[in-house]
N, C-alpha and C. Protein backbone atom coordinates (compact mmCIF):
# COMPACT_ATOMS: atom_id res chain seq x y z
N UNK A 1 36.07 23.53 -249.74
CA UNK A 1 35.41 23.25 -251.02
C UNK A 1 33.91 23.21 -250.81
N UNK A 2 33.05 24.05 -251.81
CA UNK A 2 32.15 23.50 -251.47
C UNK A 2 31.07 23.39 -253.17
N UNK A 3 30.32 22.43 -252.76
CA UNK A 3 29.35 21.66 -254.08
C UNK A 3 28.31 22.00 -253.34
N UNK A 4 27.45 22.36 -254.51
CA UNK A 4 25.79 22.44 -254.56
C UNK A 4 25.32 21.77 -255.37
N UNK A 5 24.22 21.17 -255.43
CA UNK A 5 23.75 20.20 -256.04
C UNK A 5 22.32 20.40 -256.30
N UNK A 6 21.72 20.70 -257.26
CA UNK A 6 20.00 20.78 -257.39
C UNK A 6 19.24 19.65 -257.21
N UNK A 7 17.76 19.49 -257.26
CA UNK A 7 17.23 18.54 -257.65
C UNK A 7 15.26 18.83 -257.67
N UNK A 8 14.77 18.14 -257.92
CA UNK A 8 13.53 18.25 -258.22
C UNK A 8 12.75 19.08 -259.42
N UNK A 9 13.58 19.23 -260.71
CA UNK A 9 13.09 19.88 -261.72
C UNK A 9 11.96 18.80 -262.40
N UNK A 10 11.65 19.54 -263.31
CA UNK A 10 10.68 18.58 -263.99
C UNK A 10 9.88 19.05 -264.97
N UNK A 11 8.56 18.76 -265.40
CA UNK A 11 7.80 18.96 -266.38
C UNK A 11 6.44 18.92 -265.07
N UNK A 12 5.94 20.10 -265.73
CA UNK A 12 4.15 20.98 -265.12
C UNK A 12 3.70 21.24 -265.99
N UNK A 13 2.25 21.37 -266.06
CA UNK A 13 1.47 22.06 -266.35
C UNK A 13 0.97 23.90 -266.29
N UNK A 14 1.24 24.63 -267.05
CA UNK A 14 1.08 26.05 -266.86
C UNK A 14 -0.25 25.98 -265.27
N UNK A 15 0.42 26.68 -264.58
CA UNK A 15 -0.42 27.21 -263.11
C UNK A 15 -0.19 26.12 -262.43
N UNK A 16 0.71 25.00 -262.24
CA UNK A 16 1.16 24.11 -261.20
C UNK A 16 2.30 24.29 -260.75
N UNK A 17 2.64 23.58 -259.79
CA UNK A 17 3.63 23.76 -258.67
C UNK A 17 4.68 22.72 -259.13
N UNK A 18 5.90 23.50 -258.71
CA UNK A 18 7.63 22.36 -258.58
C UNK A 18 7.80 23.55 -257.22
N UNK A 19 8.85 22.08 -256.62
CA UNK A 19 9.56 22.84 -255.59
C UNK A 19 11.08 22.31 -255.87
N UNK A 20 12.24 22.98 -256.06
CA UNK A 20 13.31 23.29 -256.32
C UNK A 20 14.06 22.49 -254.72
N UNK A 21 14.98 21.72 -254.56
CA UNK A 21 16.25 21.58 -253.74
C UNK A 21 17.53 21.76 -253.76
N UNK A 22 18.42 22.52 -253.15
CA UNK A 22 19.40 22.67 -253.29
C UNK A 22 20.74 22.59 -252.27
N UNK A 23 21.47 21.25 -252.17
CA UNK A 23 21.91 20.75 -250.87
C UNK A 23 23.13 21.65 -250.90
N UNK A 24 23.95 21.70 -250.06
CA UNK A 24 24.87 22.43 -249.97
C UNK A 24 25.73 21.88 -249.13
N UNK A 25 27.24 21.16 -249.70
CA UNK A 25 27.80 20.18 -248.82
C UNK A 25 29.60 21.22 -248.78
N UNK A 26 29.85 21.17 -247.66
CA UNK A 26 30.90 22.39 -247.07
C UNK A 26 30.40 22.99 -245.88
N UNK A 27 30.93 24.39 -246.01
CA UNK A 27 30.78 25.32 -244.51
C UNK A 27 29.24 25.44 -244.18
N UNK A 28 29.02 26.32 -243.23
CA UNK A 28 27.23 26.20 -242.91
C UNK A 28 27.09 26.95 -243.79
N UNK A 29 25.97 26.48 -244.30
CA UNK A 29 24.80 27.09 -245.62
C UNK A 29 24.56 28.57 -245.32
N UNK A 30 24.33 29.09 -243.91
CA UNK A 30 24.06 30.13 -243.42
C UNK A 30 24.51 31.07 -243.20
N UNK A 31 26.20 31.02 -243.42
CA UNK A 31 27.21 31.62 -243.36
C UNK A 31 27.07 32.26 -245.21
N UNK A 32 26.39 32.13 -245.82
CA UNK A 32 26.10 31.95 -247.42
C UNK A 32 25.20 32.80 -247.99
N UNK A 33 25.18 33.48 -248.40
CA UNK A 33 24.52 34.17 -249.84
C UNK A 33 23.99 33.23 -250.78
N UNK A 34 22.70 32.66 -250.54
CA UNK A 34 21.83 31.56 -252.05
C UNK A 34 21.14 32.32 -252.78
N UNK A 35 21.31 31.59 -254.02
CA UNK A 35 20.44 32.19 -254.80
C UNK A 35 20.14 31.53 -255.92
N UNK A 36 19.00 31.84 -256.77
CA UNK A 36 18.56 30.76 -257.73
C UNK A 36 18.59 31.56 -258.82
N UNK A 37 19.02 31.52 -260.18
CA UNK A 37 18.84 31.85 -261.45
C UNK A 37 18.61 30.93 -262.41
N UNK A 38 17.96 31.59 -263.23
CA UNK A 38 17.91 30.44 -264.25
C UNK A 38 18.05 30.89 -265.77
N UNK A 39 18.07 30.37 -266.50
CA UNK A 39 18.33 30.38 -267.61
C UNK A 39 17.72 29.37 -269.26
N UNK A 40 17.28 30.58 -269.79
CA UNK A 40 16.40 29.69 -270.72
C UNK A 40 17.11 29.90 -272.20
N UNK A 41 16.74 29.03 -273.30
CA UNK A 41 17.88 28.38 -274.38
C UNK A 41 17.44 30.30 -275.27
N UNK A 42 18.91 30.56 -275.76
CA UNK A 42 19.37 31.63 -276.28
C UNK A 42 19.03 32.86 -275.74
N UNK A 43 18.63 32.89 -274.20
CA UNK A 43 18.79 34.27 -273.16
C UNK A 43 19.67 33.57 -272.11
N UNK A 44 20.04 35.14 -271.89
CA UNK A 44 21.12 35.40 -270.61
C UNK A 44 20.86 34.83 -269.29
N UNK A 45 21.99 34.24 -268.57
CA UNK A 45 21.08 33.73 -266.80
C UNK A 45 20.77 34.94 -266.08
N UNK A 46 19.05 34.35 -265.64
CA UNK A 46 18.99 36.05 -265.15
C UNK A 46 18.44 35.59 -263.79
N UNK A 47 18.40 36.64 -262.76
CA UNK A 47 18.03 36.63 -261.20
C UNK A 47 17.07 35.96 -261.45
N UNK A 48 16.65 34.89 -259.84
CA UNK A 48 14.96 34.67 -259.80
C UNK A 48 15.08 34.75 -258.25
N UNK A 49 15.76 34.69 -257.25
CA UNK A 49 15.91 35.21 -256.01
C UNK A 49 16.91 35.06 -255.14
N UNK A 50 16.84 35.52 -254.25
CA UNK A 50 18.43 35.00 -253.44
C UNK A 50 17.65 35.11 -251.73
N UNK A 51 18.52 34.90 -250.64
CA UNK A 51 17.95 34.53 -249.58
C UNK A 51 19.60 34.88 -248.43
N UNK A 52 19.89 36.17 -248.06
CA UNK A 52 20.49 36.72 -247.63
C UNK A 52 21.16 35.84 -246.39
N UNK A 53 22.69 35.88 -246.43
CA UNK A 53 23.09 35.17 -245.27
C UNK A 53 22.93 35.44 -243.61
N UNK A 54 22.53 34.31 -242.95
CA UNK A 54 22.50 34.58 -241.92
C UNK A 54 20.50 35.05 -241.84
N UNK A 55 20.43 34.42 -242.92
CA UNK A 55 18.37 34.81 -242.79
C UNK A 55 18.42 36.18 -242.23
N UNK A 56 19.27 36.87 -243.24
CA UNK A 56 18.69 38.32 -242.99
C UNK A 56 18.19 39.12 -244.41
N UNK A 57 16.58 37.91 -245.14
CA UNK A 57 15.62 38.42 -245.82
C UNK A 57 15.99 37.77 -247.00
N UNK A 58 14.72 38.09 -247.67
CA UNK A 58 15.03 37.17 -249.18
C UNK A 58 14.47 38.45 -250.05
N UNK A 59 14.83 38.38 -251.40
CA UNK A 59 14.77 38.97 -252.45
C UNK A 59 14.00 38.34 -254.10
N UNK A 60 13.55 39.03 -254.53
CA UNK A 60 12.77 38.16 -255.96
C UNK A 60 12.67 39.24 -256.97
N UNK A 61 12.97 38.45 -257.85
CA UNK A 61 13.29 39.33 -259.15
C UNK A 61 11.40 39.39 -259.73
N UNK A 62 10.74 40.49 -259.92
CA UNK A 62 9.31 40.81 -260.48
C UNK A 62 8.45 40.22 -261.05
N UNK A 63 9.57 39.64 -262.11
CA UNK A 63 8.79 38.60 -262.81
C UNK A 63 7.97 36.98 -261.95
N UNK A 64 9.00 36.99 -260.34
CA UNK A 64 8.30 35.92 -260.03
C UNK A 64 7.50 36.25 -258.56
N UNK A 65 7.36 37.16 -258.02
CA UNK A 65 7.66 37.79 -257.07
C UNK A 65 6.06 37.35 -256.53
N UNK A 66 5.58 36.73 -255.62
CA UNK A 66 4.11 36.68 -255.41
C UNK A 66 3.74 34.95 -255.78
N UNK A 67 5.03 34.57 -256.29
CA UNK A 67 4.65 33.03 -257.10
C UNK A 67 5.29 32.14 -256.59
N UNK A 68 7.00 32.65 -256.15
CA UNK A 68 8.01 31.75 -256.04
C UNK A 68 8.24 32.56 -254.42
N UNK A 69 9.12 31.28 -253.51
CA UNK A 69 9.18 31.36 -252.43
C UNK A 69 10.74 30.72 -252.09
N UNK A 70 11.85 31.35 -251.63
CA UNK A 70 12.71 30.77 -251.46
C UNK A 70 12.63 30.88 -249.69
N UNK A 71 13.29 29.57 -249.62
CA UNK A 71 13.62 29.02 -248.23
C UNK A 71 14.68 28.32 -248.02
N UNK A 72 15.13 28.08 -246.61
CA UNK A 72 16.41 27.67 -246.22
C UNK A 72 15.88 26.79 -245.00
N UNK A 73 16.62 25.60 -245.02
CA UNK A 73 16.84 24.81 -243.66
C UNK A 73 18.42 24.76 -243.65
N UNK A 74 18.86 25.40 -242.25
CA UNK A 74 20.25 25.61 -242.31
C UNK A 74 20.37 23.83 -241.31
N UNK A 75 19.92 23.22 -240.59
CA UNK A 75 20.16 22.03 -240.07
C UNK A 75 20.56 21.19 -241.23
N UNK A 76 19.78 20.97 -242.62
CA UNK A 76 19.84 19.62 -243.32
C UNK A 76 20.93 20.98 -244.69
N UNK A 77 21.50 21.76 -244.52
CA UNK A 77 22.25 22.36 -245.65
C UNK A 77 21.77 22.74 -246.79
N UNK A 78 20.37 22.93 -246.56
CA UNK A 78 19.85 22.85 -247.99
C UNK A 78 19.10 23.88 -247.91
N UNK A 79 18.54 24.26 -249.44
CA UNK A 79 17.66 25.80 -249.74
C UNK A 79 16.42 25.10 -250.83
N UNK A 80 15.81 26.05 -250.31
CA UNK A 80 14.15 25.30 -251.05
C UNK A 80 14.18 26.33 -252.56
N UNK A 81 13.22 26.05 -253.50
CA UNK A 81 12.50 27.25 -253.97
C UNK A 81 11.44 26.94 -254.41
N UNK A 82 10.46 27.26 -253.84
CA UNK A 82 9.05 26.94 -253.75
C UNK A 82 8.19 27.47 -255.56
N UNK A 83 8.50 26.79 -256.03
CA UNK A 83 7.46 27.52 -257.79
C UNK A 83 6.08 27.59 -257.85
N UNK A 84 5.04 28.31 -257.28
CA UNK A 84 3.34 27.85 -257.55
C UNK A 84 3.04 28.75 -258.86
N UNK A 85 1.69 28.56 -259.25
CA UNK A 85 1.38 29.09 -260.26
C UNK A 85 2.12 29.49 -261.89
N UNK A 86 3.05 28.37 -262.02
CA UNK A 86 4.06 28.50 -262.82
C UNK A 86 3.56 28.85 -264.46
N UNK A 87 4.28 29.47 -265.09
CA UNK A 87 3.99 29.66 -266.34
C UNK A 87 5.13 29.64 -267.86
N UNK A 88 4.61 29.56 -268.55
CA UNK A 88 5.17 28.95 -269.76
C UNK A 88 6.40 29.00 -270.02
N UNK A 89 6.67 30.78 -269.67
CA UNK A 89 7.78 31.66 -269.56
C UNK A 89 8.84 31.25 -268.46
N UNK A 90 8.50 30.31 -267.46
CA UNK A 90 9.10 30.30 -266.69
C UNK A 90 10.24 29.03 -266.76
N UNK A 91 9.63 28.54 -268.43
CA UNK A 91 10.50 27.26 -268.52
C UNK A 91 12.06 27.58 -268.99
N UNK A 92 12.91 27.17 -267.99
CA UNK A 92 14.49 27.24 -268.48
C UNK A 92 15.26 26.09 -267.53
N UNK A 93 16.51 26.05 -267.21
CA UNK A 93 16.92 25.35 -266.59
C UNK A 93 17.43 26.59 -265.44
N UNK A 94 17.33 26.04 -264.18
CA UNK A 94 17.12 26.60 -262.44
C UNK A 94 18.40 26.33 -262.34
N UNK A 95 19.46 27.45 -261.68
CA UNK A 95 21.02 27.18 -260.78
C UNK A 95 20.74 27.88 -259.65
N UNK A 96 20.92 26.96 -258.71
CA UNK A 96 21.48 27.32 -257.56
C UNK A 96 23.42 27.98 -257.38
N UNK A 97 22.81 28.96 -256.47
CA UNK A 97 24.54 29.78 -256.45
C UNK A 97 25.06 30.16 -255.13
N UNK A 98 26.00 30.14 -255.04
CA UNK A 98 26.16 31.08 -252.94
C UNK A 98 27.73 31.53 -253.49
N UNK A 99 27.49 32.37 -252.42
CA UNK A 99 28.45 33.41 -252.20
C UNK A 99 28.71 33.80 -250.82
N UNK A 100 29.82 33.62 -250.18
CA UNK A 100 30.23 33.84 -248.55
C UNK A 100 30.25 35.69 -248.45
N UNK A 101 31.05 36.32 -249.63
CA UNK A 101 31.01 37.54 -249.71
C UNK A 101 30.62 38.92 -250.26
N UNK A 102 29.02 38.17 -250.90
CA UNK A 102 28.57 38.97 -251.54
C UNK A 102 28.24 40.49 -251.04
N UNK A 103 27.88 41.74 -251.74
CA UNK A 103 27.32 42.68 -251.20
C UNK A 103 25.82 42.86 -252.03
N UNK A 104 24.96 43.42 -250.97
CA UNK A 104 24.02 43.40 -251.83
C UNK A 104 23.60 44.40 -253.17
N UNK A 105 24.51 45.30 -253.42
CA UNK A 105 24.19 45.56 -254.28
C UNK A 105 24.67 44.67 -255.74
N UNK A 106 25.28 43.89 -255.64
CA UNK A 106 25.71 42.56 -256.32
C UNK A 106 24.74 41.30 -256.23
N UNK A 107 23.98 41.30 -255.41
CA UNK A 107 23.00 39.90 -255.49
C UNK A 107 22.31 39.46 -256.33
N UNK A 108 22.03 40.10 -257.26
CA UNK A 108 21.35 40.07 -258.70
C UNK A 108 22.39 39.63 -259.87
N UNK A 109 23.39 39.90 -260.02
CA UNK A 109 24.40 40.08 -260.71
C UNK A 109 25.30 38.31 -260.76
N UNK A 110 25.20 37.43 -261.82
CA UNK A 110 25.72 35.73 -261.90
C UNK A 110 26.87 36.07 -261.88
N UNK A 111 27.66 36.89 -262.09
CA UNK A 111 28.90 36.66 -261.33
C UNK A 111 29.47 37.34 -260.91
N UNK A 112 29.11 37.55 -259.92
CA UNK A 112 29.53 37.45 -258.79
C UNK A 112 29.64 36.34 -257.53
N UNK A 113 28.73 35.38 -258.20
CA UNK A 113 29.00 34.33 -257.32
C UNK A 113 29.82 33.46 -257.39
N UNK A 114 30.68 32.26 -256.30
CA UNK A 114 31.09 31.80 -256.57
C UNK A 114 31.25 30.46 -256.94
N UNK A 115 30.36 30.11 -255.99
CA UNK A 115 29.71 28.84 -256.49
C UNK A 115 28.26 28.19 -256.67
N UNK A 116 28.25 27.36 -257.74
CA UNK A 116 27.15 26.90 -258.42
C UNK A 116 26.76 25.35 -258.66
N UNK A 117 25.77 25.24 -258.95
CA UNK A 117 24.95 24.17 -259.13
C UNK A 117 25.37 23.67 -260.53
N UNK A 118 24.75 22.11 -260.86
CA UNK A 118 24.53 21.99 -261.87
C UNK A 118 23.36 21.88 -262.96
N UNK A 119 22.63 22.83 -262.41
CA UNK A 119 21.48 23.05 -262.69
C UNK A 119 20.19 22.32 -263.15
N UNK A 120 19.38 22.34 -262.59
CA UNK A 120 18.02 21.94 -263.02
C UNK A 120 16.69 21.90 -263.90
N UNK A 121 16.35 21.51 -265.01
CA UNK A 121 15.59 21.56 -266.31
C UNK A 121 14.32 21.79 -265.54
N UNK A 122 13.69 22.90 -265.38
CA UNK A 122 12.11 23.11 -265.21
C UNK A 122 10.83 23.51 -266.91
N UNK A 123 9.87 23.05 -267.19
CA UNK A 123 9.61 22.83 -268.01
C UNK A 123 8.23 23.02 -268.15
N UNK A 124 7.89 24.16 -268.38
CA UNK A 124 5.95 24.45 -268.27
C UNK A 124 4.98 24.19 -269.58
N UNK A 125 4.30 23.69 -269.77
CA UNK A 125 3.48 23.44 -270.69
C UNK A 125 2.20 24.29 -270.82
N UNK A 126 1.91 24.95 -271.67
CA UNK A 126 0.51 25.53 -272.02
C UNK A 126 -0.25 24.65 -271.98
């Protein structure tokens, strides 16, 4: 079995920083396909990056690509996602996701994963 759990959402200021946690309690984290999507009120959950198992590379969807930083500490089970320069657009609520058997041409794609978070309210202000 395994649970993911978010934490550190919040309320910013347009062009400030949140950093995203996401613990991961089960098999090693690393053995795992993470990834973060999010989703804002009356659009679809869409990619914001993933972080390939076995730290082989991370991925970012355009819109955040240069801003947001995903990371992994496979010792404490957990995955970062680093938010700087955040903007207005970027306000939705954040899920963390993994997948033991993803392929990558599926890593973009919410379901395909199998398990998820209960997601996190991030919240940018003009």
């Amino acid at each position: 079995q395994v649970h993911l759990a978010e934490s550190g959402g919040g309320m910013v200021q347009a062009g400030g920083s949140l950093r995203l946690a996401c613990v991961v309690s089960g098999p090693t984290v690393s053995h795992y396909t993470m990834a973060w999507f999010r989703q804002a009120p009356g659009k679809e959950r869409e990619f914001v990056g993933a972080i390939w198992r076995g730290g082989r590379g991370t991925y970012y969807a355009d819109s955040v690509k240069g801003r947001f930083a995903i990371s992994r500490d496979s010792a404490k089970k957990t995955m970062f996602l680093q938010m700087d320069s955040l903007k207005p657009e970027d306000t939705a609520v954040y899920y963390c996701a993994g997948d033991s058997r993803l392929i990558l041409s599926s890593m973009r794609g919410h379901q395909h994963y199998d398990y998820w978070g209960q997601g996190a309210q991030v919240t940018v202000s003009s």
